[in-house]
Each structure stands twice: as C-alpha cells, then as structure tokens.
N, C-alpha and C. Protein backbone atom coordinates (compact mmCIF):
# COMPACT_ATOMS: atom_id res chain seq x y z
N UNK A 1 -38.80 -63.48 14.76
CA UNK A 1 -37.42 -63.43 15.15
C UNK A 1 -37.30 -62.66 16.47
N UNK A 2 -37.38 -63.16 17.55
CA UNK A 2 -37.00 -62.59 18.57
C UNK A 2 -35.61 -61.83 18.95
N UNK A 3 -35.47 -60.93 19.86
CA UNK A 3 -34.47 -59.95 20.29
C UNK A 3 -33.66 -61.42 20.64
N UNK A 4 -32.48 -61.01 20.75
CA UNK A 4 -31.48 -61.82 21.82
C UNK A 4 -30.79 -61.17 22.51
N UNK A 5 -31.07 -61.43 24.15
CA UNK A 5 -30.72 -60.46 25.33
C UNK A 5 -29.69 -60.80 26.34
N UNK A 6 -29.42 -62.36 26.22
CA UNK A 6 -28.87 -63.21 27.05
C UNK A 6 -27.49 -63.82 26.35
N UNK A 7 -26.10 -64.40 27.16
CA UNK A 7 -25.37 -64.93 26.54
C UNK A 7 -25.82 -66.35 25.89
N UNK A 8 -26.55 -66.98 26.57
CA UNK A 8 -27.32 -68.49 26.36
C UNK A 8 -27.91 -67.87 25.02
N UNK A 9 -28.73 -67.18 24.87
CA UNK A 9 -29.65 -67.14 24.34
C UNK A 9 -29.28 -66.79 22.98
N UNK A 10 -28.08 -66.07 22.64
CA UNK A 10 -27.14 -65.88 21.59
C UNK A 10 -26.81 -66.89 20.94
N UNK A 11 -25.90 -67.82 22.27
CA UNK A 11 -25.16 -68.75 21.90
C UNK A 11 -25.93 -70.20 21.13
N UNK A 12 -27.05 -69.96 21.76
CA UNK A 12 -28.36 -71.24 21.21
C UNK A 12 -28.70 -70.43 19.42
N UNK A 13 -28.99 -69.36 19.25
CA UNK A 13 -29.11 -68.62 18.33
C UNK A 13 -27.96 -68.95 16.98
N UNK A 14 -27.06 -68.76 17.44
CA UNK A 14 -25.91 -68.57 16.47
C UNK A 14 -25.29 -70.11 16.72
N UNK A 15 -25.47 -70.90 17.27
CA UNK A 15 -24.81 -71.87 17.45
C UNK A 15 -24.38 -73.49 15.93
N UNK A 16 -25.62 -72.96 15.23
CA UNK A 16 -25.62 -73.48 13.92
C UNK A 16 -24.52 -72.88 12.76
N UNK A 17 -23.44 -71.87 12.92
CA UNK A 17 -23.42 -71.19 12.13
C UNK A 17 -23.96 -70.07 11.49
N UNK A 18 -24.72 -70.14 11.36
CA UNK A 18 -25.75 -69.36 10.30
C UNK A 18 -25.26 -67.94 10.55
N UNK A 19 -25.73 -67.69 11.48
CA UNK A 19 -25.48 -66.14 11.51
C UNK A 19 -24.01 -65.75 12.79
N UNK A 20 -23.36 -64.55 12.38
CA UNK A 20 -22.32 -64.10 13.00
C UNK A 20 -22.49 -63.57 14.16
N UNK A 21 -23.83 -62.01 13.26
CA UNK A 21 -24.00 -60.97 14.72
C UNK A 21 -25.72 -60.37 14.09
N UNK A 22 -26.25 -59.95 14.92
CA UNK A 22 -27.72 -59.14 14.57
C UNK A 22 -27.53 -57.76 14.73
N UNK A 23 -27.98 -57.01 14.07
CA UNK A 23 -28.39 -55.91 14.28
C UNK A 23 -30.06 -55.57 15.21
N UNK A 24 -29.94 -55.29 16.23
CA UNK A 24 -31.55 -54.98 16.17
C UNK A 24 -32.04 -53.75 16.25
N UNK A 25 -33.40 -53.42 15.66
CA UNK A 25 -33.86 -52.52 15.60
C UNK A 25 -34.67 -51.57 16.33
N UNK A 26 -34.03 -51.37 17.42
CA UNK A 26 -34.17 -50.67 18.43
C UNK A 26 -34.54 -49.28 17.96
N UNK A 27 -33.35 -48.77 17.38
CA UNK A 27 -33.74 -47.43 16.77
C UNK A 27 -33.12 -47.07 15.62
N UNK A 28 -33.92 -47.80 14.64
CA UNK A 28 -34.19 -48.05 13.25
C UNK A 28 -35.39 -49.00 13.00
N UNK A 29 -36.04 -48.61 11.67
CA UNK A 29 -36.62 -49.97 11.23
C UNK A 29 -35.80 -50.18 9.89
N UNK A 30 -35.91 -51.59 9.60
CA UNK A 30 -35.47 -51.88 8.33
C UNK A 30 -36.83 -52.62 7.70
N UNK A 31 -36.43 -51.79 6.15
CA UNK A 31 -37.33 -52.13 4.81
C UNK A 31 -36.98 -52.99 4.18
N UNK A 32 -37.11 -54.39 4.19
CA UNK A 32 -37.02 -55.26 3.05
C UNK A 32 -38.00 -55.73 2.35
N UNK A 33 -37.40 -55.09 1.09
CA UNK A 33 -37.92 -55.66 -0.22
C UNK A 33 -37.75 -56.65 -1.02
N UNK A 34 -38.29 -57.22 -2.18
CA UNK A 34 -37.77 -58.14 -3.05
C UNK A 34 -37.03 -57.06 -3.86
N UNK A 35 -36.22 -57.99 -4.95
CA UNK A 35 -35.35 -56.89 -5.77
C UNK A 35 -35.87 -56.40 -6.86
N UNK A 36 -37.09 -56.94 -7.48
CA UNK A 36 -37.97 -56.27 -8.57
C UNK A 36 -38.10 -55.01 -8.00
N UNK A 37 -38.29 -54.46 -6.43
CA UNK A 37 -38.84 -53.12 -6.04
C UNK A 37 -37.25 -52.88 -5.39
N UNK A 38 -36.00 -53.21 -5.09
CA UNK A 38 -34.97 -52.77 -4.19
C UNK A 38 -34.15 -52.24 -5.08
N UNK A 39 -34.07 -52.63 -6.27
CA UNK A 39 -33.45 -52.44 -7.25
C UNK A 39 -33.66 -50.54 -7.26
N UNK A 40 -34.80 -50.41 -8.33
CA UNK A 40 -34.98 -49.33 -8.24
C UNK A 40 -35.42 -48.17 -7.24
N UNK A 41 -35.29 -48.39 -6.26
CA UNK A 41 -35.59 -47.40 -4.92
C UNK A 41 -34.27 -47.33 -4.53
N UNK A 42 -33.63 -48.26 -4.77
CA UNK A 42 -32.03 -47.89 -4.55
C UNK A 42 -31.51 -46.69 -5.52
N UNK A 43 -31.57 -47.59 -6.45
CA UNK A 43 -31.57 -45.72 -8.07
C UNK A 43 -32.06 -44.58 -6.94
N UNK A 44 -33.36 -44.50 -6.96
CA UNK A 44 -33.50 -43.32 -6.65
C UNK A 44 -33.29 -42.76 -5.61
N UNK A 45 -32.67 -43.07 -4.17
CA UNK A 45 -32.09 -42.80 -2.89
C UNK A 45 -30.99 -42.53 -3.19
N UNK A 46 -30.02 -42.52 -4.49
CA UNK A 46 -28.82 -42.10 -4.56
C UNK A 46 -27.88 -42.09 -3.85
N UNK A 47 -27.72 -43.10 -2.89
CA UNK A 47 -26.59 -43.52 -2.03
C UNK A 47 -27.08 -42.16 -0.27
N UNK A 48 -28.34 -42.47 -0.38
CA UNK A 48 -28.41 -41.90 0.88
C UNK A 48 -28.91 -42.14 2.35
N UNK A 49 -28.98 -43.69 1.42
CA UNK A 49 -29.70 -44.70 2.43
C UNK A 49 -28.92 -45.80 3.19
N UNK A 50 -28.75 -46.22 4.44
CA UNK A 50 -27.20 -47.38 4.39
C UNK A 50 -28.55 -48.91 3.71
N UNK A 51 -28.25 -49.53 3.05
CA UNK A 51 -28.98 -50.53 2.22
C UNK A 51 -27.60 -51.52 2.12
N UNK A 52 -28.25 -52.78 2.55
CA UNK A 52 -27.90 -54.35 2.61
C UNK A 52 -28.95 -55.39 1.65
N UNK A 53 -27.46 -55.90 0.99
CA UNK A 53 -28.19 -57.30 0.29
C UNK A 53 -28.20 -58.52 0.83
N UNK A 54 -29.57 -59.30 0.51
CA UNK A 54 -29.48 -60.32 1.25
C UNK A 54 -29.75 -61.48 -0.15
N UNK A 55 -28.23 -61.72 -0.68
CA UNK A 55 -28.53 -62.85 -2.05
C UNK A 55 -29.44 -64.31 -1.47
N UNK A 56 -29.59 -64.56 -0.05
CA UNK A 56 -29.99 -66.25 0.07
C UNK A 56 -31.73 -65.72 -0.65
N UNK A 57 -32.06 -64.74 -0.22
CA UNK A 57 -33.77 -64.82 -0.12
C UNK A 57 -33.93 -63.65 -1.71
N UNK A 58 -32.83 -62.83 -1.82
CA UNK A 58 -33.12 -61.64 -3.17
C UNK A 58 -33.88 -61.01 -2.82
N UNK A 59 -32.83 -60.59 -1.62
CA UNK A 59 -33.46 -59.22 -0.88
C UNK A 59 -32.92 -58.35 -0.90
N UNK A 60 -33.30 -56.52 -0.44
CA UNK A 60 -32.62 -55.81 -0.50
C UNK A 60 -33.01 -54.96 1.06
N UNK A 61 -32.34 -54.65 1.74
CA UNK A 61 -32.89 -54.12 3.23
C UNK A 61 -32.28 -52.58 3.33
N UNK A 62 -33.25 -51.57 3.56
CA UNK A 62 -33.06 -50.46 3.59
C UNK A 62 -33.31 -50.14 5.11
N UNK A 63 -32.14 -49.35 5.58
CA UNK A 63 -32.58 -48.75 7.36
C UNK A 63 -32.62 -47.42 7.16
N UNK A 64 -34.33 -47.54 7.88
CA UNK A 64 -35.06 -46.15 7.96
C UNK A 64 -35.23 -45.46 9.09
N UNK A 65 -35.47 -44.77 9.48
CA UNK A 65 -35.89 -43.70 10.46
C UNK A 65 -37.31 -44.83 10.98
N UNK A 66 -37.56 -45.00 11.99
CA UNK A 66 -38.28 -45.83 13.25
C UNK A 66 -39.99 -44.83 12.45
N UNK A 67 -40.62 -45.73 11.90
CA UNK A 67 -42.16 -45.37 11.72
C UNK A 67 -42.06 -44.75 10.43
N UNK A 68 -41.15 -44.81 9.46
CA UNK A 68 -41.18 -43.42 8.28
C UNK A 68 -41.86 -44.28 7.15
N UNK A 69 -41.43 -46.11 7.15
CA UNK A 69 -42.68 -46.31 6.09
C UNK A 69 -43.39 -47.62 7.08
N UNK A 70 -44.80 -47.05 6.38
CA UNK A 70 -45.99 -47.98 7.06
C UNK A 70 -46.01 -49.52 6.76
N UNK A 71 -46.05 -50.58 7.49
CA UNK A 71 -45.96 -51.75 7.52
C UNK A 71 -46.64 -52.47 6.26
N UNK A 72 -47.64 -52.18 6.72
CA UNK A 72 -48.90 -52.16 5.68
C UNK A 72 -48.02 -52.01 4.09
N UNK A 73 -47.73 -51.32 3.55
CA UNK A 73 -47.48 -50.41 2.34
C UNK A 73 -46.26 -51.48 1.90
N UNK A 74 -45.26 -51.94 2.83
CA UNK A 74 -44.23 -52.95 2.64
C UNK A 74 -44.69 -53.69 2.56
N UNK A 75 -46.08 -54.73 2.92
CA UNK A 75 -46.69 -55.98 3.19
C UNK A 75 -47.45 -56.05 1.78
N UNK A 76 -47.68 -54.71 1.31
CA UNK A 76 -49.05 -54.80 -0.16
C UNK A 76 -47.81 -55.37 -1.55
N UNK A 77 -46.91 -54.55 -1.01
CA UNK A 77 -45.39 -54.83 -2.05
C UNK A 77 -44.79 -55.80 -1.92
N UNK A 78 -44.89 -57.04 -1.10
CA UNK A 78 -44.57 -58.14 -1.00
C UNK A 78 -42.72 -58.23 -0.22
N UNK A 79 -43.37 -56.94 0.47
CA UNK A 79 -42.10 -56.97 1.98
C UNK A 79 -42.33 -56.75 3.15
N UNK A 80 -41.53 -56.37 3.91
CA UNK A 80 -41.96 -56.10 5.16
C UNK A 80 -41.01 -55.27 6.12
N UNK A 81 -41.48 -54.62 6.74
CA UNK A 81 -40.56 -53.82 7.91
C UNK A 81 -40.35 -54.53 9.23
N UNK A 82 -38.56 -54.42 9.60
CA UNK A 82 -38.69 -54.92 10.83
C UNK A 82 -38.30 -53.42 11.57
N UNK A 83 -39.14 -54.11 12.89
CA UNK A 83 -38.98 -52.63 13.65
C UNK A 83 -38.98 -53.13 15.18
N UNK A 84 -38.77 -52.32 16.13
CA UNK A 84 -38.42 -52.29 17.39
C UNK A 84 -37.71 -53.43 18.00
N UNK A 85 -37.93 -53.27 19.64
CA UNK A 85 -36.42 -53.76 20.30
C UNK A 85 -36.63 -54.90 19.88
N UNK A 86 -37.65 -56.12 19.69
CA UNK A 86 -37.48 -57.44 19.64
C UNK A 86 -37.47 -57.65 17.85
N UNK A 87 -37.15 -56.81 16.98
CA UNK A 87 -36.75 -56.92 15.53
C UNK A 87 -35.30 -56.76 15.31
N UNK A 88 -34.59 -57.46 14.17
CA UNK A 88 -33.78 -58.12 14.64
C UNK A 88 -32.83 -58.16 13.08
N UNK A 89 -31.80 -57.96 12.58
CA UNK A 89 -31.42 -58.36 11.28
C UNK A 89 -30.03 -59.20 11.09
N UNK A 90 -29.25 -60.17 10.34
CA UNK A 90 -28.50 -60.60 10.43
C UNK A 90 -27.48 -59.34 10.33
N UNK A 91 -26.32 -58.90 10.30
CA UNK A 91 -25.54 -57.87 10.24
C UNK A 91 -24.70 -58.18 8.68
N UNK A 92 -24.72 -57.41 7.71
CA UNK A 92 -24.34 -57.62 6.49
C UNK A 92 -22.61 -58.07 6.67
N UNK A 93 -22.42 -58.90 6.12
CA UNK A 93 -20.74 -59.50 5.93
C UNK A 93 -21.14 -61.07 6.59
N UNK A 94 -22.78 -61.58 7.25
CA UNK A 94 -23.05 -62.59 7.54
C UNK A 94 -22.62 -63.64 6.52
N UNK A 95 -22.24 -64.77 6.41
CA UNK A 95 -22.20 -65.64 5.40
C UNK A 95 -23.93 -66.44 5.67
N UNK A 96 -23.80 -66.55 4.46
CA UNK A 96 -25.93 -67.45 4.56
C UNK A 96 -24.55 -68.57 3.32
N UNK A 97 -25.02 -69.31 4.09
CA UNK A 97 -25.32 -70.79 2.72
C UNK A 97 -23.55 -71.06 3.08
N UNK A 98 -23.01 -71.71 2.20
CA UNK A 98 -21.60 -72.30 1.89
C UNK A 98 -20.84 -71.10 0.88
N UNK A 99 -21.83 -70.25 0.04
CA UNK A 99 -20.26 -69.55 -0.41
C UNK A 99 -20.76 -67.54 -0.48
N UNK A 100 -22.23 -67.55 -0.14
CA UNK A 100 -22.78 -66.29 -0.39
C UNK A 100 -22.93 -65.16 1.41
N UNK A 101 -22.95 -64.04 0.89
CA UNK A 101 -22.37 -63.44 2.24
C UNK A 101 -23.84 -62.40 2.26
N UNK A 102 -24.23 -61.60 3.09
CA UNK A 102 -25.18 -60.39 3.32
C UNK A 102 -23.91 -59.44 3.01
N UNK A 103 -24.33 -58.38 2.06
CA UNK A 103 -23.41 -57.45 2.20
C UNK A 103 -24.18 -55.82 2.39
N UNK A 104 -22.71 -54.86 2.76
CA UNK A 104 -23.68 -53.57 2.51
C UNK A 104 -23.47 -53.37 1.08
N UNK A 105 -24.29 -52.73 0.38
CA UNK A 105 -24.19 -51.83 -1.04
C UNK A 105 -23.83 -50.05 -0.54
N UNK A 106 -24.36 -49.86 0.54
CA UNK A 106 -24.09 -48.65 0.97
C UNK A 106 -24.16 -48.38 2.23
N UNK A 107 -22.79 -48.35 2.79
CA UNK A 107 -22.27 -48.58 3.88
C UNK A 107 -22.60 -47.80 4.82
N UNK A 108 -23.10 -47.84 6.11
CA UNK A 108 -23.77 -46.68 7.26
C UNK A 108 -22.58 -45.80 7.15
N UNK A 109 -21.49 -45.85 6.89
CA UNK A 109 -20.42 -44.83 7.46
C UNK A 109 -20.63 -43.61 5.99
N UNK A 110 -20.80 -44.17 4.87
CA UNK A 110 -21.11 -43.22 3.76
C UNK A 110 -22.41 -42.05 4.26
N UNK A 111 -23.08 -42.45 5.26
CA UNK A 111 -24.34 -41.93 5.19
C UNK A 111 -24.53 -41.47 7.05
N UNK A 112 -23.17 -41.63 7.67
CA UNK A 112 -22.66 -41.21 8.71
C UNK A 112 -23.82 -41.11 9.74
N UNK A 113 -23.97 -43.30 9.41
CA UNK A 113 -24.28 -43.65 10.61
C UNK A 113 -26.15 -43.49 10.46
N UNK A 114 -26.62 -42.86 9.82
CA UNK A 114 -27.84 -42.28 10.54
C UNK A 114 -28.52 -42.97 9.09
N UNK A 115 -29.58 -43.56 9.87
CA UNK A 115 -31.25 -44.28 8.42
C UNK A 115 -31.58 -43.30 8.34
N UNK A 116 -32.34 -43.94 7.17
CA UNK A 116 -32.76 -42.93 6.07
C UNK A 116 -33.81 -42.10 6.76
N UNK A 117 -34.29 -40.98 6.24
CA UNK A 117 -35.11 -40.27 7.00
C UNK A 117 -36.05 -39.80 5.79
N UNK A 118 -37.24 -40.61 5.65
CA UNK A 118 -38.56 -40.83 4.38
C UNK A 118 -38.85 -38.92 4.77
N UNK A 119 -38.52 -38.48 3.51
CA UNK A 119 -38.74 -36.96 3.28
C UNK A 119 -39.63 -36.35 1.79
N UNK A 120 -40.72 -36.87 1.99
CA UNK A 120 -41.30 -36.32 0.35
C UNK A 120 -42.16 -35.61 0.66
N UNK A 121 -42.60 -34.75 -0.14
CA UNK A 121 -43.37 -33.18 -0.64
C UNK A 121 -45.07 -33.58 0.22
N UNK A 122 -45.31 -35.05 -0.07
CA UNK A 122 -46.39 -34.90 0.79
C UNK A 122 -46.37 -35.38 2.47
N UNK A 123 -45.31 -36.00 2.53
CA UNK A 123 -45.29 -36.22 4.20
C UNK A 123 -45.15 -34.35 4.51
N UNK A 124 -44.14 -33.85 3.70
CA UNK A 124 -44.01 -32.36 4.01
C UNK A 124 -45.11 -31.77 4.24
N UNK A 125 -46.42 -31.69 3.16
CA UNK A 125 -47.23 -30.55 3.04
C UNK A 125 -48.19 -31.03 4.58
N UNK A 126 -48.51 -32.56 4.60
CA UNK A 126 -49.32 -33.10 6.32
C UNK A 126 -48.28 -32.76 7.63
N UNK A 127 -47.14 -32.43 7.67
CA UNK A 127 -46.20 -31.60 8.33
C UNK A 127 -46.42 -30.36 8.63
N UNK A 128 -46.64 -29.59 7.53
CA UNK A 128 -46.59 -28.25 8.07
C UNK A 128 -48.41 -27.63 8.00
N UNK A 129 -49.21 -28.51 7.31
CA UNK A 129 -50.90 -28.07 7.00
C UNK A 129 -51.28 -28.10 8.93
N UNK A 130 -51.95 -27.12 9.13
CA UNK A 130 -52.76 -26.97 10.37
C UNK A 130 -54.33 -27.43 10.40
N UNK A 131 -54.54 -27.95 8.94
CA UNK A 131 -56.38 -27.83 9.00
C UNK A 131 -56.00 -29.31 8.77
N UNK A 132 -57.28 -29.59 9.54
CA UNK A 132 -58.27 -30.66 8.88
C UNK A 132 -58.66 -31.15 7.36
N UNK A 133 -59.02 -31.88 6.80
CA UNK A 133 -59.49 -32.06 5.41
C UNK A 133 -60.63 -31.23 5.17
N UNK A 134 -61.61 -31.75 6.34
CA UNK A 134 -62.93 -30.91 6.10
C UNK A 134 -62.87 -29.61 6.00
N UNK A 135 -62.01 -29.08 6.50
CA UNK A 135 -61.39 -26.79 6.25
C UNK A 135 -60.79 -26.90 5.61
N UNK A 136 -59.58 -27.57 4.68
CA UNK A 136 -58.71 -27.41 4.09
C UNK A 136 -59.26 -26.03 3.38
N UNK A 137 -58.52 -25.27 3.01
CA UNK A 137 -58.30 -24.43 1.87
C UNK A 137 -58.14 -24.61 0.55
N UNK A 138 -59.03 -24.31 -0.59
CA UNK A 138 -58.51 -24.88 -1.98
C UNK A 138 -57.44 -23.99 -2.40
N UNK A 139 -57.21 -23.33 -2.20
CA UNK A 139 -56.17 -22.50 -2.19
C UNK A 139 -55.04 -22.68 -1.12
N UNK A 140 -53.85 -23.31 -1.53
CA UNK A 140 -53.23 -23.85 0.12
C UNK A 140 -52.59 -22.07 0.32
N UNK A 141 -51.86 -21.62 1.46
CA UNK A 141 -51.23 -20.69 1.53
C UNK A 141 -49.87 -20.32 1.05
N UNK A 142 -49.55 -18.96 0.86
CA UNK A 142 -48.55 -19.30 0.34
C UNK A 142 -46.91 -19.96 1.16
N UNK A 143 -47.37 -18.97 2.16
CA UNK A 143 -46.58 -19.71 3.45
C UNK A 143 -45.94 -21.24 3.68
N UNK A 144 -47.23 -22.12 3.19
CA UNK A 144 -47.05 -23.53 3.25
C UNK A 144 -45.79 -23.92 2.14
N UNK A 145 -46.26 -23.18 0.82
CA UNK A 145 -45.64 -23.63 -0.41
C UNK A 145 -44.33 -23.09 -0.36
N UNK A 146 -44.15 -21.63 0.54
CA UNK A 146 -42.90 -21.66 0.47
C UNK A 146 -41.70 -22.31 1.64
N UNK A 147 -42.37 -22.92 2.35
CA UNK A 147 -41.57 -23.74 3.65
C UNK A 147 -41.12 -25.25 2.88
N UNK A 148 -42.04 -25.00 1.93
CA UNK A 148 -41.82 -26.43 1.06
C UNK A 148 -40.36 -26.45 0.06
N UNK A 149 -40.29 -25.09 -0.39
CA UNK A 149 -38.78 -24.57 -1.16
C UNK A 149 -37.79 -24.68 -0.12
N UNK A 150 -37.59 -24.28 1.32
CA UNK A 150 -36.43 -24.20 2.26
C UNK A 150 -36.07 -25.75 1.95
C-alpha cells in the first residue's frame, strides 16, 4: 500500500469508493491483528490504546508508538505492523463493502491523541541494565529494581 502524496494520486486511489481518507503512518505504527489475538489485548490495554475495527477482514488495529512491537512477532501471530511514511491505513468511519464501516472502539481523543507506548517490566529492566549478558550480575542491583517501582 503505498503513501499517497499527490491530488491525482488520491483521486485514482479513492476513486472506486472504497475508501474515504488514510491515515498514514508517519509517526505511528499500527498493529493489526486477527480477533482471536485483538480481542484479548484489547482486555488487557484497558482503553489505553486508540484501537480500530476492521469487520471486512476481522481485524483489530492498534496505534503504537513507531518501533515498540517487532514486525517479526506480529508476522509469527498471523499479523502485521504497518509503519512509516509510505504505510498507510483506511481512517476508521471508512465504509468497506455495502453496509459495514471501520470503526474506532477507542477513540484517539480518549487517549489524547497519542499511540500506545509498549511499556512492560522487561523492555524496562533492557532500559535501565548497563551490562552486557556476558557481565550481567546474578544478583541485579537494587537500584535497577527500584526504578522499576517509580
């Protein structure tokens, strides 16, 4: 799916109907999943993520912070990340098909504007660790563990 940069190039784009407006992902990536996995990652983000449904394909699209999950890791789960300037998303309220629409489930303005920002205990501890694997400490410090409580 290429960027669209041009009025032509829009207008050839959208000219079927299909789509209204794109979002692109300039600075965001978006996570789409199938809904066996969107379902519950939604549960557990607790409305802190802005997340769009996409009923034509039974998808669920989460916008993340630019690099926070690895391509790879979406591709093993049977999704995929779109990311940078030439990635590209329909904009939720799109109509797909004759009667079904993209919608948000959780609207950027609830979450004021800003993707999600992937924050767990181990991106934390490779955040703040200074060693290598090969020095690690079996004993981490306590320092580490308590930057981990703030």
């Amino acid at each position: 799916m290429p960027a669209i940069h041009t009025q032509d190039e829009a207008a050839e784009a959208f000219s079927d109907g299909r789509w209204e407006i794109a979002l692109t992902t300039h600075h965001f990536d978006v996570l789409e999943l199938p809904a066996r996995l969107g379902a519950p990652l939604h549960d557990q983000l607790k409305g802190t993520c802005p997340t769009a449904i996409v009923p034509a394909s039974r998808t669920w699209q989460f916008f993340v912070t630019q690099g926070s999950v690895p391509a790879e890791l979406a591709e093993h789960a049977g999704g995929r990340v779109i990311s940078g300037p030439d990635g590209w998303v329909p904009t939720p309220s799109t109509k797909i098909g004759a009667t079904k629409r993209i919608r948000w489930l959780i609207h950027p303005s609830l979450t004021r504007w800003e993707p999600y920002s992937r924050r767990d205990a181990i991106d934390m501890v490779f955040e703040t660790a200074e060693w290598s694997a090969y020095d690690a400490p079996t004993n981490p410090s306590s320092a580490i563990v308590d930057g981990l409580l703030d």
